[in-house]
Structures are given as C-alpha cells and as structure tokens.
Protein backbone atom coordinates (compact mmCIF):
# COMPACT_ATOMS: atom_id res chain seq x y z
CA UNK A 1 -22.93 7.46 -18.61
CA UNK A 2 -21.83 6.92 -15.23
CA UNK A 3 -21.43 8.33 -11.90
CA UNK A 4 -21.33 12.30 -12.94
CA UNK A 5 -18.97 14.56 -10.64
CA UNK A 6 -21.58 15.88 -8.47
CA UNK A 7 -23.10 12.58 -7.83
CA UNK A 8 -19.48 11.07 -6.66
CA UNK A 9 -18.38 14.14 -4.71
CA UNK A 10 -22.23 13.24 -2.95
CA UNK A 11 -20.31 9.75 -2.02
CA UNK A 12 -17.46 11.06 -0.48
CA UNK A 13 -18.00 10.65 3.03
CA UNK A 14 -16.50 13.90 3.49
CA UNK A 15 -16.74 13.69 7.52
CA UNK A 16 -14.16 11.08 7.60
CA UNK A 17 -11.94 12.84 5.10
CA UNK A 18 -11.93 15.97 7.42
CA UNK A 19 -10.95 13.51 10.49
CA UNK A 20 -8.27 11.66 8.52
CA UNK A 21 -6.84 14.93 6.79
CA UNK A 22 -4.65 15.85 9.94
CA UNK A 23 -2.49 12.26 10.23
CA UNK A 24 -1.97 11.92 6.88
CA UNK A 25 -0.41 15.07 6.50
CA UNK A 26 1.16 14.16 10.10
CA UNK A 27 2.40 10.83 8.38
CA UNK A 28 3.52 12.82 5.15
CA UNK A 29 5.67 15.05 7.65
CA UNK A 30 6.94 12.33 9.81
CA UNK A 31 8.34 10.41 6.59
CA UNK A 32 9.70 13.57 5.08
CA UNK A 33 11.48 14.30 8.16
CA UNK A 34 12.90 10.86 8.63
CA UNK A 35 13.75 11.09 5.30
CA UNK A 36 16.32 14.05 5.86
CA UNK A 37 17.59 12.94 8.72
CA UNK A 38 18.69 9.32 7.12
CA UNK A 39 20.12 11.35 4.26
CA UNK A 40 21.95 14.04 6.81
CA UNK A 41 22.93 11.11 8.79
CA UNK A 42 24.62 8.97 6.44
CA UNK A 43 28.20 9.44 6.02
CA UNK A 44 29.46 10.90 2.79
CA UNK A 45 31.16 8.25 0.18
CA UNK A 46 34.87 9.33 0.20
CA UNK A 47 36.56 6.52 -0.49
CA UNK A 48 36.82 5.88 -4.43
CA UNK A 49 34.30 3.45 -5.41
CA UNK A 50 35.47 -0.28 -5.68
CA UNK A 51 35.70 -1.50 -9.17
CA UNK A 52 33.12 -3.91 -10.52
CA UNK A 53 29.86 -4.75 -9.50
CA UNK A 54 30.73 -2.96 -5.70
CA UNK A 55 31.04 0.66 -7.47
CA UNK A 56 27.91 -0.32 -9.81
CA UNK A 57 25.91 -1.00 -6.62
CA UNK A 58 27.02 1.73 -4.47
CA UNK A 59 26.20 4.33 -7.13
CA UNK A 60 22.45 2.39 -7.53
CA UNK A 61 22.32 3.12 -3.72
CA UNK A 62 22.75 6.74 -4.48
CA UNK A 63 20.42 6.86 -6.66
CA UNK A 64 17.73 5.08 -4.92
CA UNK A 65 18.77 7.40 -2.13
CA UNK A 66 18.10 10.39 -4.49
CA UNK A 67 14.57 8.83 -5.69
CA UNK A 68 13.56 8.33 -2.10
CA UNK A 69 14.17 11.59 -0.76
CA UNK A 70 12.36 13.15 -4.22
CA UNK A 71 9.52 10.89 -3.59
CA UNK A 72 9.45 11.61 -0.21
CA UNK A 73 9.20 15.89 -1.32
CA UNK A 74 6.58 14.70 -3.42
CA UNK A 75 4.38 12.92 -1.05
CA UNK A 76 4.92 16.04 1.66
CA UNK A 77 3.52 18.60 -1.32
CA UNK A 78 0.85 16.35 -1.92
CA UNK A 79 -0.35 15.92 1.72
CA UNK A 80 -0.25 20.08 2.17
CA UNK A 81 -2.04 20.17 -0.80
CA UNK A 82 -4.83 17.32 0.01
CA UNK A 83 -5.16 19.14 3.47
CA UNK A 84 -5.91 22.78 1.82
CA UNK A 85 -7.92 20.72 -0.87
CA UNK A 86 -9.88 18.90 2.26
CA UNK A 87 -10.34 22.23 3.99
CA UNK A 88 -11.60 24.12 1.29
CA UNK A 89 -13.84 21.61 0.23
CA UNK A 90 -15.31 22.09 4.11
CA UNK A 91 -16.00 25.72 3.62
CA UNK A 92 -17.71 25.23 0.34
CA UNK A 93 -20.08 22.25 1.92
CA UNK A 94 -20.85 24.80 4.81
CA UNK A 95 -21.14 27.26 2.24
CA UNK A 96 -23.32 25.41 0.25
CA UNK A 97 -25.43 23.74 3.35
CA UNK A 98 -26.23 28.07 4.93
CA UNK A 99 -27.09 28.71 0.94
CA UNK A 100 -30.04 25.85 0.73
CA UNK A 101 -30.90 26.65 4.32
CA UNK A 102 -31.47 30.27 3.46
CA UNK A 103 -33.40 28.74 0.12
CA UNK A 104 -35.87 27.31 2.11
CA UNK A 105 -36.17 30.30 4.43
CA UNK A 106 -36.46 31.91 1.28
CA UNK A 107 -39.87 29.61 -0.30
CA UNK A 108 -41.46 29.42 2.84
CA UNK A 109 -41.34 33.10 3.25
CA UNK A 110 -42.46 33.91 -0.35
CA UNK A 111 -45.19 31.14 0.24
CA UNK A 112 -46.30 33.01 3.32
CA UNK A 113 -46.32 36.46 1.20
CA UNK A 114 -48.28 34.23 -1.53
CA UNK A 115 -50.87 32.94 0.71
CA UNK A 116 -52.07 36.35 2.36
C-alpha cells in the first residue's frame, strides 16, 4: 500500500522546514517585489506597434510580462500560505508531543494507583 500519511508526515524532518520557512517566504517577497518594481519601472508602450513580426513580438513581451508578474502573485500566496501551513504544523507537533507526555504521566500514575 505504501507510505500512509502519518508515516510520511513522520519523515518530514520538520526541524529544517521550520528553519527554512522564513527565507523562502523572504525569497517569495524579494521576487514579488522585484517583480513590481520591473513592471512600475518599465516605460509604457506609446508608440503604435511596428507592423510585422516587431508588433507580434512586442505584444508576446506583454504578455510574458503579464504571466510573470501573475506567477510571481502566485508564488508570494503560496509562500504566506506554506509559512502559516509550517507554523501550524509546529503547534500541533508541540501539541501532540505535551499530549503523549501527559499520557505517560498519565500510565505511570494509574500504575502507581494499581500497584498499592
């Protein structure tokens, strides 16, 4: 059957995701902003387009402007989103590491009731 989903989330080495978390979403924001700013800074196409292949190329440039910038969004949304995806997943290990630690607490003290 496979790897099952608690058995790969086990793999993660979730330490190092935690660390990394921060640049990427650093990186996502550094690209998004760089991004605008080559959009803001390029000048606006007022001459009327050449005919031919010139005009067929400049509006491809546009669009592959266009795509960039949406792909840029994109990878911005998905680096906030990893990073409160990371974070949560944090709480719910501590979470889940205080739960089996109060477990134990838990046997040894009904095993201590048990035996008296």
């Amino acid at each position: 059957m496979g790897l099952s989903w608690l058995s790969a989330i086990k793999l993660i080495p979730w330490g190092d995701v935690v660390q990394a978390t921060p640049g990427v979403v650093k990186g996502a924001r550094e690209l998004w902003s760089r991004t605008r700013r080559a959009k803001g800074d390029a000048p606006a196409h007022t001459v009327a387009p050449e005919p031919g292949d010139a005009a067929q190329l400049a509006l491809r440039v546009r669009q592959l402007e266009e795509e960039q910038l949406e792909a840029s969004q994109l990878i911005n949304a998905l680096a906030e989103q990893n990073a409160q995806l990371v974070a949560a997943m944090d709480k719910l290990r501590t979470r889940v590491r205080a739960l089996a630690a109060l477990g134990v607490l838990l046997a040894l003290g009904l095993g201590a009731l048990w035996l008296r």
